[in-house]
N, C-alpha and C. Protein backbone atom coordinates (compact mmCIF):
# COMPACT_ATOMS: atom_id res chain seq x y z
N UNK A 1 0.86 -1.17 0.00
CA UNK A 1 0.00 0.00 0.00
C UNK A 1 0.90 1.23 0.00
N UNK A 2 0.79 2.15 -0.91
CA UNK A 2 1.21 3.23 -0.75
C UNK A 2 1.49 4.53 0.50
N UNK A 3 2.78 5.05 0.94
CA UNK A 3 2.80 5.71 1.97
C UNK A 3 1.72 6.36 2.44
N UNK A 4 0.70 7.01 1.34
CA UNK A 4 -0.24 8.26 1.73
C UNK A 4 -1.64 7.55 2.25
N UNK A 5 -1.41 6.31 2.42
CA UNK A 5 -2.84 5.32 2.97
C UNK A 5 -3.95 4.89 1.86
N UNK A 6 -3.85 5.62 0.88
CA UNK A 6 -4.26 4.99 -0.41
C UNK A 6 -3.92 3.80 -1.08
N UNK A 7 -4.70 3.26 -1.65
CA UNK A 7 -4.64 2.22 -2.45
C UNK A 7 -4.06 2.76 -3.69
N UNK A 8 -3.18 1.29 -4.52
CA UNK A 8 -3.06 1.97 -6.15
C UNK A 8 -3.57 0.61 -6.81
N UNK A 9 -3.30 0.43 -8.08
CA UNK A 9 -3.95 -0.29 -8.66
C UNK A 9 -3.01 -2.01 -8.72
N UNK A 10 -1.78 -2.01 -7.61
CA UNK A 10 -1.61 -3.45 -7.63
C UNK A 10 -2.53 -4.05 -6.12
N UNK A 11 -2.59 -3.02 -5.12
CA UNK A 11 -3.66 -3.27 -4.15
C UNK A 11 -4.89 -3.70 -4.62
N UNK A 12 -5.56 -2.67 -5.85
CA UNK A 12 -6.83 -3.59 -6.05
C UNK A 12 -6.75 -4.36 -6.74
N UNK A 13 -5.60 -4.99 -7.53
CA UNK A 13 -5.40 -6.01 -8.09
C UNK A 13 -5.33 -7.51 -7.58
N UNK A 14 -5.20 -7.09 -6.40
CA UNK A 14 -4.65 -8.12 -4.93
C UNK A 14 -5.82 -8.10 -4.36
N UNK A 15 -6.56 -7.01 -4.35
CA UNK A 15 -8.05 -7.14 -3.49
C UNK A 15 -8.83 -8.24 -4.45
N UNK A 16 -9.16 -7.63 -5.15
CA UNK A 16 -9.80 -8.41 -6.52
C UNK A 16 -9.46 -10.16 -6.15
N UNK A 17 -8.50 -10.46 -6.65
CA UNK A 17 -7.90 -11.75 -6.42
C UNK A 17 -8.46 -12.48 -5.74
N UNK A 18 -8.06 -11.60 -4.19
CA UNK A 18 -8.46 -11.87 -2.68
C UNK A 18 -9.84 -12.39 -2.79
N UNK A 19 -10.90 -11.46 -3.37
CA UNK A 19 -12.44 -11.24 -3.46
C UNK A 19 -12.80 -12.59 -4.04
N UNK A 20 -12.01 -13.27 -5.02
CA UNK A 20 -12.22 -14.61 -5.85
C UNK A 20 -11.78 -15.59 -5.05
N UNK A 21 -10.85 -15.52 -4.26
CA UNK A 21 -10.14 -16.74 -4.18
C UNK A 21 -9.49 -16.61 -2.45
N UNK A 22 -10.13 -16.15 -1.06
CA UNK A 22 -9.73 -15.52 0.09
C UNK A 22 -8.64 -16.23 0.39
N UNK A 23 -8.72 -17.22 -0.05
CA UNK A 23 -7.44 -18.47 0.96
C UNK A 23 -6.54 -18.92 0.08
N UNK A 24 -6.44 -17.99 -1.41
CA UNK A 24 -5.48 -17.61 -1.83
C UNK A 24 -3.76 -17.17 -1.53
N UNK A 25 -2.60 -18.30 -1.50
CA UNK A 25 -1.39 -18.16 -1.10
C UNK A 25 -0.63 -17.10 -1.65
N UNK A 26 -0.04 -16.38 -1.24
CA UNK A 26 0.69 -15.36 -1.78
C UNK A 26 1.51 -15.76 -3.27
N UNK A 27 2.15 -16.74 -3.20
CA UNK A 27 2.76 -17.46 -3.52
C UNK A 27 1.43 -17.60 -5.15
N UNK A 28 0.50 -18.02 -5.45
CA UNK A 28 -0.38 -18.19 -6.12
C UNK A 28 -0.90 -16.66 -6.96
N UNK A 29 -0.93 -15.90 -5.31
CA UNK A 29 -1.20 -14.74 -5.78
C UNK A 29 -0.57 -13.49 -7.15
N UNK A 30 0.78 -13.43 -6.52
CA UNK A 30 1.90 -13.50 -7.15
C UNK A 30 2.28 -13.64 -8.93
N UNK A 31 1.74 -15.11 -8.96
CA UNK A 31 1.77 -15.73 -10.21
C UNK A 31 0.41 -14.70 -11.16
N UNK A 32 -0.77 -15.33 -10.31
CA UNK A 32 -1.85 -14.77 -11.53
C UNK A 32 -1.79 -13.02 -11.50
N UNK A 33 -0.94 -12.25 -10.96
CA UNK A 33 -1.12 -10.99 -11.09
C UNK A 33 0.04 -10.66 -11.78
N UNK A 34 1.41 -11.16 -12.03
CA UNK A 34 2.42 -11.31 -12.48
C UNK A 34 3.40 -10.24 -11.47
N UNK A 35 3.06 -10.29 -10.56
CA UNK A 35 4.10 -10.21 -9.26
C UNK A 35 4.93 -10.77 -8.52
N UNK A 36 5.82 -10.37 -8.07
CA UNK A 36 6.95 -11.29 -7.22
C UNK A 36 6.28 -11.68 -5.80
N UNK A 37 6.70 -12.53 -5.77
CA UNK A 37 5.93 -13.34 -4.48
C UNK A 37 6.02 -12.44 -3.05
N UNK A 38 7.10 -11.67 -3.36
CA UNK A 38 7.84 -10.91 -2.25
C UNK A 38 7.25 -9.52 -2.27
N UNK A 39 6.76 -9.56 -3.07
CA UNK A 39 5.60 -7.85 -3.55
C UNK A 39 4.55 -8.23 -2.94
N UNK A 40 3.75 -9.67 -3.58
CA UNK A 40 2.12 -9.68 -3.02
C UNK A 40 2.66 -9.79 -1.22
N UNK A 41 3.46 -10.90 -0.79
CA UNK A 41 3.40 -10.99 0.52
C UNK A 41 3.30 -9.42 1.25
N UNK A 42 4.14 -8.56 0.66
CA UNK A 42 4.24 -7.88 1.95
C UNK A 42 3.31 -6.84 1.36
N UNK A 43 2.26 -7.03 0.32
CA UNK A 43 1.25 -5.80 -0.09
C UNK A 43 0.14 -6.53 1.13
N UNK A 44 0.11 -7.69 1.01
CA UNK A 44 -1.03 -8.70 1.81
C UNK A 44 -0.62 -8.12 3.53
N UNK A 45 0.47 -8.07 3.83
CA UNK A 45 0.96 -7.60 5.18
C UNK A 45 0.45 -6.48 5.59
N UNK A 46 0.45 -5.51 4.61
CA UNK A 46 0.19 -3.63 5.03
C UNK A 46 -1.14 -3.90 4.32
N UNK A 47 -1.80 -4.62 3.66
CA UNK A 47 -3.48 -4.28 3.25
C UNK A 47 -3.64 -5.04 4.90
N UNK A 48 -3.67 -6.15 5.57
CA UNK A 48 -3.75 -6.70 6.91
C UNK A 48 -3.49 -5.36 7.91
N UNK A 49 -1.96 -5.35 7.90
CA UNK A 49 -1.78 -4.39 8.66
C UNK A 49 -2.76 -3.17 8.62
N UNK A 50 -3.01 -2.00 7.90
CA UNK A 50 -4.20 -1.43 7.76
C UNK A 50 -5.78 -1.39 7.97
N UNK A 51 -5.94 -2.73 8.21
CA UNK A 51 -7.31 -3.00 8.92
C UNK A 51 -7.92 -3.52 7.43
N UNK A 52 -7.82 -3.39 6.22
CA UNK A 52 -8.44 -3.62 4.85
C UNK A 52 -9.05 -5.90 5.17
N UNK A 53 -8.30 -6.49 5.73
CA UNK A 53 -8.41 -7.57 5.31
C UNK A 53 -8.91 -8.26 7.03
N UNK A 54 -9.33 -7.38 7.77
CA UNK A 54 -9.20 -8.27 9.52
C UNK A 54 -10.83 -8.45 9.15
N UNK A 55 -12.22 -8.24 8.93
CA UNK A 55 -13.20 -8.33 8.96
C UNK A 55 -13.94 -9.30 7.95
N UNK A 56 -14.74 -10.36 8.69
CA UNK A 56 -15.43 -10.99 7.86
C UNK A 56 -16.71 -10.68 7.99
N UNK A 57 -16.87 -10.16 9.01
CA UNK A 57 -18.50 -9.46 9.11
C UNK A 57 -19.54 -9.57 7.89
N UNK A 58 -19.04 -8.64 7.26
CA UNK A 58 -19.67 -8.43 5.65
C UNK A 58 -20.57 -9.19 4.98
N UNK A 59 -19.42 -10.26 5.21
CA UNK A 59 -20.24 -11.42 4.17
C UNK A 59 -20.85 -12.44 4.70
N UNK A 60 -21.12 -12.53 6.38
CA UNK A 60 -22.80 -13.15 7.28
C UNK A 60 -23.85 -12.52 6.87
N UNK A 61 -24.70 -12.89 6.25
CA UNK A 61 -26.14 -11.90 6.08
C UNK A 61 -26.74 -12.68 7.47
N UNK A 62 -27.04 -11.31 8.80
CA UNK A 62 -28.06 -11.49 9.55
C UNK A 62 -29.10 -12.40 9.48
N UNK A 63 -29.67 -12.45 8.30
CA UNK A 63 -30.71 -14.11 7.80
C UNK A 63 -30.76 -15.08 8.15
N UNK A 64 -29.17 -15.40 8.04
CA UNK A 64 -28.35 -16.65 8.49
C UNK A 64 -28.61 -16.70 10.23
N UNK A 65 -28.41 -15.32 11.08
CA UNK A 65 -28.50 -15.46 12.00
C UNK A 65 -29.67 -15.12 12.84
N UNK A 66 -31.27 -15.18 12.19
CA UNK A 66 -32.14 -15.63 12.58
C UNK A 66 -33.12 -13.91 12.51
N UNK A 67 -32.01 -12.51 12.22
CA UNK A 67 -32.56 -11.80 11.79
C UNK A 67 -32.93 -11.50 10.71
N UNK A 68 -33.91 -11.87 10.21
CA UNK A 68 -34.96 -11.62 8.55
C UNK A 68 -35.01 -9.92 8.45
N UNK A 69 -35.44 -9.04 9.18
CA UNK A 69 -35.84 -7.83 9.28
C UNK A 69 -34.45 -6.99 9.36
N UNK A 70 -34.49 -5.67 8.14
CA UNK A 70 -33.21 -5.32 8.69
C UNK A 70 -34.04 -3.94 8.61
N UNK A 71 -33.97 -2.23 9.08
CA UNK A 71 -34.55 -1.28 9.01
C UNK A 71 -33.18 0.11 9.34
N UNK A 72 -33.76 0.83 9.12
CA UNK A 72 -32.86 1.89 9.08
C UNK A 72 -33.63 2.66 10.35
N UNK A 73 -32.66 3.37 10.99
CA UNK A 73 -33.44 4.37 11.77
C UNK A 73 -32.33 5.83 11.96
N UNK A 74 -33.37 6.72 11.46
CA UNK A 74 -32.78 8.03 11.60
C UNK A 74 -32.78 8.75 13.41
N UNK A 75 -32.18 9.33 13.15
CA UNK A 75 -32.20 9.68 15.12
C UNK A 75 -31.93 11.37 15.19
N UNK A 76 -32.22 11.82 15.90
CA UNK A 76 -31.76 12.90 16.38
C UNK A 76 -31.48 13.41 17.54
N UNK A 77 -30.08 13.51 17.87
CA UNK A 77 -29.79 13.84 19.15
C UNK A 77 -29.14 15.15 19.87
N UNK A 78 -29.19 14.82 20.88
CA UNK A 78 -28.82 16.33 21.46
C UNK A 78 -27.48 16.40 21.39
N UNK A 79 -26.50 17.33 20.86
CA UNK A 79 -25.50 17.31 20.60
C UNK A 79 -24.46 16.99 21.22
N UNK A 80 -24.20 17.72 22.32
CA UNK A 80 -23.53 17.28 23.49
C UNK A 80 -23.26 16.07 24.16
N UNK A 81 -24.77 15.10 24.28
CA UNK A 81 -24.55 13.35 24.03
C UNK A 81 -24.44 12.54 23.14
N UNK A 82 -24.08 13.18 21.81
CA UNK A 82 -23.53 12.61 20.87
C UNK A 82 -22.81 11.15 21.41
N UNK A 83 -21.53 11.17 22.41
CA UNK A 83 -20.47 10.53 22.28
C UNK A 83 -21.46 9.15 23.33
N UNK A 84 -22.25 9.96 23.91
CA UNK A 84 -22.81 8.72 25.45
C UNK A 84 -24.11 7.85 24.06
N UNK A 85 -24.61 8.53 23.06
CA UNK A 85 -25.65 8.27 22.70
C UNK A 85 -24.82 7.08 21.45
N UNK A 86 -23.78 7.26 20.47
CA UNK A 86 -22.74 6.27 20.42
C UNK A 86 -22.78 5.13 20.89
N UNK A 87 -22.25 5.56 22.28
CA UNK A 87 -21.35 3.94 23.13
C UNK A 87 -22.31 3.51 23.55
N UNK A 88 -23.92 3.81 23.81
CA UNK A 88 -25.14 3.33 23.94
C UNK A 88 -25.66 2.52 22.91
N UNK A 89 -25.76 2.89 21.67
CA UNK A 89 -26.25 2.09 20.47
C UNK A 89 -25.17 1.11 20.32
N UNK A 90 -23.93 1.41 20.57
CA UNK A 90 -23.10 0.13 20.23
C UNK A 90 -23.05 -1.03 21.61
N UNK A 91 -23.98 -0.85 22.15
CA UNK A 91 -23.97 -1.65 23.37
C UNK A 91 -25.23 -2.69 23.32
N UNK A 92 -26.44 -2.10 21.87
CA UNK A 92 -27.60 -2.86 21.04
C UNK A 92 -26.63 -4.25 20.40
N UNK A 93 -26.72 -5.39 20.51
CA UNK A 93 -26.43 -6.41 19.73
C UNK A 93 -27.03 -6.06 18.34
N UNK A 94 -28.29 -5.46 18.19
CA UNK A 94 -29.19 -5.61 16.75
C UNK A 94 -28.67 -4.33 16.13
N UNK A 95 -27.91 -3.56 16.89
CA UNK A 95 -27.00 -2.18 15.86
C UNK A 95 -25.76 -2.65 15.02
N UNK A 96 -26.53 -2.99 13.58
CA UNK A 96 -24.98 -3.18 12.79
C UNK A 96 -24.04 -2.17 12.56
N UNK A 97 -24.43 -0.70 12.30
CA UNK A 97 -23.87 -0.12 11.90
C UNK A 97 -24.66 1.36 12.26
N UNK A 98 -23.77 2.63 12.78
CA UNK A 98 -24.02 3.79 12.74
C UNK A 98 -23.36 4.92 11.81
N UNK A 99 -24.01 6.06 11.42
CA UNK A 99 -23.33 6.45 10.76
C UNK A 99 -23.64 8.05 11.33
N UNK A 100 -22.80 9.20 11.53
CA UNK A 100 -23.48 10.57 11.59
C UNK A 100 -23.40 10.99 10.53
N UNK A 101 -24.81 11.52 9.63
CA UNK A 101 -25.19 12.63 8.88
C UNK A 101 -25.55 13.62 8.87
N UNK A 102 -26.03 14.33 7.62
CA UNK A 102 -25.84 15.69 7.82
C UNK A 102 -27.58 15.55 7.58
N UNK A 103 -28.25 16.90 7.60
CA UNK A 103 -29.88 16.80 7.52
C UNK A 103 -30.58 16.88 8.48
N UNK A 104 -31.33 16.75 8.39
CA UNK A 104 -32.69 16.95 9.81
C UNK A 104 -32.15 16.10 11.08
N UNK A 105 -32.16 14.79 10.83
CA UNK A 105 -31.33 13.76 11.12
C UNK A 105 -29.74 13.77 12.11
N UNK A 106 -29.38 13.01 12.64
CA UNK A 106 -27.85 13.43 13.19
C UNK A 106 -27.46 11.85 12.46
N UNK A 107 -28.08 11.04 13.39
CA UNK A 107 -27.51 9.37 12.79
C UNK A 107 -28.36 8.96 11.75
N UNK A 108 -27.59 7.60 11.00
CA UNK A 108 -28.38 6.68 10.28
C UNK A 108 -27.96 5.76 11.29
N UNK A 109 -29.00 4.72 12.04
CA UNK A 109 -28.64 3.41 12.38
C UNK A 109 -29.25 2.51 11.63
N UNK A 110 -28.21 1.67 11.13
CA UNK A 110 -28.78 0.36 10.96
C UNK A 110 -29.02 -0.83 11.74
N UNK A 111 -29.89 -1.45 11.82
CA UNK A 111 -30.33 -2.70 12.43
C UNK A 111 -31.02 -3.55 11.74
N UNK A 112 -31.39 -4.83 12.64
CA UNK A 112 -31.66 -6.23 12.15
C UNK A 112 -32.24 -6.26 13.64
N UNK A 113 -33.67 -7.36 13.30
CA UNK A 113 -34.54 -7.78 14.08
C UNK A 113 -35.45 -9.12 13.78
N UNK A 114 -35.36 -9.51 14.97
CA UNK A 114 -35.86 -11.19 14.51
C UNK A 114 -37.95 -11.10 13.83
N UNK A 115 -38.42 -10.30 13.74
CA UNK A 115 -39.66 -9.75 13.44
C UNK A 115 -40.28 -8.60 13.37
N UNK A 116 -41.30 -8.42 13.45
CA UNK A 116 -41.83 -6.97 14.25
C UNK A 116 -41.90 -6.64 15.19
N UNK A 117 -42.32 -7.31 16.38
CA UNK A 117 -42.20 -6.82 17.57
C UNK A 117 -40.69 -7.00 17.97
N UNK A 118 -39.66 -7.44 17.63
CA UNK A 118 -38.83 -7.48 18.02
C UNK A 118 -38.09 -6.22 17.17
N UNK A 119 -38.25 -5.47 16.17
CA UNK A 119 -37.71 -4.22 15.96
C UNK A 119 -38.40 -3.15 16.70
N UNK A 120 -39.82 -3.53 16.87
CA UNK A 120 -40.27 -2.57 17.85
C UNK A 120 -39.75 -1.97 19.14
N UNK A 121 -39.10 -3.40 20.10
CA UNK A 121 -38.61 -3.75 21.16
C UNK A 121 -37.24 -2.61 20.55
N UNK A 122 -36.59 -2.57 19.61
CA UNK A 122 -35.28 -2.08 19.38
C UNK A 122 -35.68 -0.58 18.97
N UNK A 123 -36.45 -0.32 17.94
CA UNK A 123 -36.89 0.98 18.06
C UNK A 123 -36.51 2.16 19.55
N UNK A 124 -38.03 0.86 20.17
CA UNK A 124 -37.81 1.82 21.77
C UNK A 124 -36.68 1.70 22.71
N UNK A 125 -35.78 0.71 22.90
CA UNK A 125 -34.42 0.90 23.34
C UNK A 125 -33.76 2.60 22.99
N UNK A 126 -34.06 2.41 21.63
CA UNK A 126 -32.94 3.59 20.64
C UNK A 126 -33.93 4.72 21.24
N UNK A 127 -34.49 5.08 21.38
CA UNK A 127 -35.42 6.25 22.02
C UNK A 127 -35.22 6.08 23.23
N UNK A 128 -34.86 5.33 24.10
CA UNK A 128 -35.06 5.43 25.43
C UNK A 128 -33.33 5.96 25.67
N UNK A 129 -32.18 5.90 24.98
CA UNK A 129 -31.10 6.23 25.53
C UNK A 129 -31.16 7.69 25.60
N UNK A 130 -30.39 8.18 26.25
CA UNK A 130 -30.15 9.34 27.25
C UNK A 130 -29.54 10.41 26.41
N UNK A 131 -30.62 11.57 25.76
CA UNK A 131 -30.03 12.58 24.35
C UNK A 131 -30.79 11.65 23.28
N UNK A 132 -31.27 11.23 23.03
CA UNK A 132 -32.14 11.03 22.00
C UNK A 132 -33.00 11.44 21.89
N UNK A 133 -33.62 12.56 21.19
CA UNK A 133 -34.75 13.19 20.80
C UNK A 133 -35.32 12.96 20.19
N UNK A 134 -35.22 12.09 19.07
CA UNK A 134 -36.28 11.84 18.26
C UNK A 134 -35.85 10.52 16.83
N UNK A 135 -36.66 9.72 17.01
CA UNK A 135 -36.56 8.68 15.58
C UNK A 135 -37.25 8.49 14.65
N UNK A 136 -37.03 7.89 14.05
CA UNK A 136 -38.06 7.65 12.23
C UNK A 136 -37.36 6.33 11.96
N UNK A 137 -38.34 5.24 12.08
CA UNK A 137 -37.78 3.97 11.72
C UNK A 137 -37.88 3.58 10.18
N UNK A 138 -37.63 3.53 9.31
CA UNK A 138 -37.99 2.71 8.00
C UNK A 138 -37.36 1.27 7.69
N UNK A 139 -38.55 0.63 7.45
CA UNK A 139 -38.69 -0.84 7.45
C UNK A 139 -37.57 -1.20 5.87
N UNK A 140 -36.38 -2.02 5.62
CA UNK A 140 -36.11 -2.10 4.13
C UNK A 140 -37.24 -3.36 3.26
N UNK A 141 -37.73 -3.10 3.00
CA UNK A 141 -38.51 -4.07 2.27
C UNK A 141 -37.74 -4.60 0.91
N UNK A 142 -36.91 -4.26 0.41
CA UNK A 142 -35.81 -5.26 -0.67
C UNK A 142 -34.84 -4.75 -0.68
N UNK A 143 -33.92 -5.75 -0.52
CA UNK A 143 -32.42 -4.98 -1.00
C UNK A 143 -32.40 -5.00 -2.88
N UNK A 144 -31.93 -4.07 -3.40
CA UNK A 144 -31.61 -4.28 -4.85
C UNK A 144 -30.72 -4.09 -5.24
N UNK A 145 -29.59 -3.72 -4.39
CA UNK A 145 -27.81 -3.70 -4.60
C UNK A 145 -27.04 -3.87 -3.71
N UNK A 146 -26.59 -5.29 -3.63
CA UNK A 146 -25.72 -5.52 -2.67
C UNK A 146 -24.52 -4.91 -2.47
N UNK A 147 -23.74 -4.74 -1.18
CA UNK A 147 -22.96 -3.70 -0.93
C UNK A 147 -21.83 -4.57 -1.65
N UNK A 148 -21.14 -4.02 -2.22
CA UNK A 148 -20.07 -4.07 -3.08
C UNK A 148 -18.81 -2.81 -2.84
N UNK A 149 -17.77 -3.10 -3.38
CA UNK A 149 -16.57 -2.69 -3.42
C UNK A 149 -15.88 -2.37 -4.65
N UNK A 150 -16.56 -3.95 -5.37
CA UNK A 150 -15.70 -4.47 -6.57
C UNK A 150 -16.01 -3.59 -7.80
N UNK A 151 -16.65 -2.96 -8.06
CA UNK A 151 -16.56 -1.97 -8.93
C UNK A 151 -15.57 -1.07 -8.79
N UNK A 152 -15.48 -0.11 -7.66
CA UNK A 152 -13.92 0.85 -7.63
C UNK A 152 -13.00 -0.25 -7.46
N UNK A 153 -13.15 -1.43 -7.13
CA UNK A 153 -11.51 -1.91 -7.00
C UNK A 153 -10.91 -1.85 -8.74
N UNK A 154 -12.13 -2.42 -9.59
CA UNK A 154 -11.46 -1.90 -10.95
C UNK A 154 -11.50 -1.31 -11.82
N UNK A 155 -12.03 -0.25 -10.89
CA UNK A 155 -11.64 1.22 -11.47
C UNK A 155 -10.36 1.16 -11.38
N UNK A 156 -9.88 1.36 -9.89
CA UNK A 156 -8.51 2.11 -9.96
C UNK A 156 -7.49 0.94 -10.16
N UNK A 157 -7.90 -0.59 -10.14
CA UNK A 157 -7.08 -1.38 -11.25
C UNK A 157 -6.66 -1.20 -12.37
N UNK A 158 -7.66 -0.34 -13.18
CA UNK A 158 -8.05 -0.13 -14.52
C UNK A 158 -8.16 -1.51 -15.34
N UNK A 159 -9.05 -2.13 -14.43
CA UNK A 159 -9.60 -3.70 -15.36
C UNK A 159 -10.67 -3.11 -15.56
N UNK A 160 -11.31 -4.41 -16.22
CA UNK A 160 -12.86 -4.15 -16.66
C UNK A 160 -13.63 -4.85 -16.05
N UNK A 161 -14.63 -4.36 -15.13
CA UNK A 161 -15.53 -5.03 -14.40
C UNK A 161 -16.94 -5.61 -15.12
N UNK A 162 -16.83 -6.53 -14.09
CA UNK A 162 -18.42 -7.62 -15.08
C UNK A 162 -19.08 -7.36 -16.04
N UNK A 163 -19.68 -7.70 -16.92
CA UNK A 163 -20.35 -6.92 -17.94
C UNK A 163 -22.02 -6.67 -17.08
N UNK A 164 -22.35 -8.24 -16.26
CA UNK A 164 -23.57 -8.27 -15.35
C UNK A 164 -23.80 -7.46 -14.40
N UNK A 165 -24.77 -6.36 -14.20
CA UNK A 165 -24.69 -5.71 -13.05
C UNK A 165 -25.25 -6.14 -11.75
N UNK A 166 -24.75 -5.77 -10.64
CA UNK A 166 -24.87 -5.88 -9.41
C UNK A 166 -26.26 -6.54 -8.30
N UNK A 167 -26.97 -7.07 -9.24
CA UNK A 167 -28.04 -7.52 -8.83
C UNK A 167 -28.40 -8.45 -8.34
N UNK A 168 -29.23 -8.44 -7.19
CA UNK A 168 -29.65 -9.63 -6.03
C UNK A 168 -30.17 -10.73 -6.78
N UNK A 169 -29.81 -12.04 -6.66
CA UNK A 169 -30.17 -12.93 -7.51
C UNK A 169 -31.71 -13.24 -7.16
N UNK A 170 -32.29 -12.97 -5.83
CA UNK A 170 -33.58 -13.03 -5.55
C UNK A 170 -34.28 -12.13 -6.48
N UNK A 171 -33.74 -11.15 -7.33
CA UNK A 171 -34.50 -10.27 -7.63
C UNK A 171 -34.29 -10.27 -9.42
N UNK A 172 -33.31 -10.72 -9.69
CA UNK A 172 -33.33 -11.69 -11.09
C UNK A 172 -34.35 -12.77 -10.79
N UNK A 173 -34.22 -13.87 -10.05
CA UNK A 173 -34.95 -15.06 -10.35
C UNK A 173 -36.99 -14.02 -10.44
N UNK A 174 -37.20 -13.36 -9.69
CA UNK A 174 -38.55 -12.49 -9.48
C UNK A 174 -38.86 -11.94 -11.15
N UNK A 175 -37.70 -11.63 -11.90
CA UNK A 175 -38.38 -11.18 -12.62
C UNK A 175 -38.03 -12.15 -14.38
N UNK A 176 -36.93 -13.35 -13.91
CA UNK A 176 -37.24 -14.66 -14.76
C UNK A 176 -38.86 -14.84 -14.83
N UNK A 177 -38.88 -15.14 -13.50
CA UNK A 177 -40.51 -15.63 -13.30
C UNK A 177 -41.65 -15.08 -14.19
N UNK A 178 -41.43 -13.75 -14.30
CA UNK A 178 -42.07 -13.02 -15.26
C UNK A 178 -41.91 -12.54 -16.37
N UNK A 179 -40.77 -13.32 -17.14
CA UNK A 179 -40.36 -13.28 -18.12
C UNK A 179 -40.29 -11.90 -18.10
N UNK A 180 -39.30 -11.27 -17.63
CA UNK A 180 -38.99 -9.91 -17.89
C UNK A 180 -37.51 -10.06 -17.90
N UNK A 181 -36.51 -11.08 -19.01
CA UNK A 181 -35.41 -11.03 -18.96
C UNK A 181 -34.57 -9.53 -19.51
């Protein structure tokens, strides 16, 4: 990886790879990118080292783990408990992910819930912490683009990415069904 914390295009060349083949040997790696074994190892070291390669999170879909329901909830908080209102939501098991935005809004939280009453149950948690003023839950009723990467990785590879676009195969097979190829 480059000094300035950026990626260049043998990193996403190595990501890419990675993305096909995770348990991919350096040694292997190397070969199909036409790198020295001694390049991918220690690009694989500082993409690791950097935090790029420690998380498998990603690729569990909640589904698997018994949450079907995933919803977004906007929040608005009092500024000052910003940091308590944080280490509170990350203390929710069903909070995958927070984000602060800009807008009416302060957070996006995301969550996952085993039904309805059980996002309900999480809703009112997220309202009940201490500086929370106010929420707006929205239910996702389909995903239609899975979170991806692999498009900028080859961009700044400068490969050419899939010709197929990015689409949930639940949502191809929906519209096979209806002959809407």
């Amino acid at each position: 990886m480059p000094h300035d914390d950026r990626l260049d295009a043998i990193d996403a060349r190595l990501l890419l790879a990675l993305g096909k083949g995770p348990r991919a040997t350096a040694v292997a790696l190397a070969e199909q990118l036409g790198i020295s074994r001694n390049t991918a190892a220690s690009r694989i070291a500082q993409l690791e080292h950097g935090g790029l390669l420690d998380s498998i999170e990603r690729r569990i879909s909640p589904k698997t783990l018994g949450y079907p329901l995933t919803a977004f909830v906007t929040t608005r908080v009092t500024q000052r408990e910003l940091d308590n209102v944080a280490a509170a939501l990350a203390a929710v098991p069903e909070v995958l992910h927070v984000q602060g935005i800009s807008g009416q809004a302060d957070l996006l939280v995301h969550v996952v819930a085993t039904d309805a009453d059980d996002l309900y149950r999480i809703a009112g948690l997220i309202l009940a912490i201490a500086g929370v003023e106010r929420t707006t839950t929205s239910l996702v009723m389909r995903e239609l683009v899975d979170y991806r990467i692999t498009p900028l990785l080859h961009r700044l590879a400068g490969t050419a990415a899939p010709r197929r676009p990015d689409v949930r195969r639940d949502q191809r097979q929906g519209s096979e069904d209806k002959g809407l190829q």
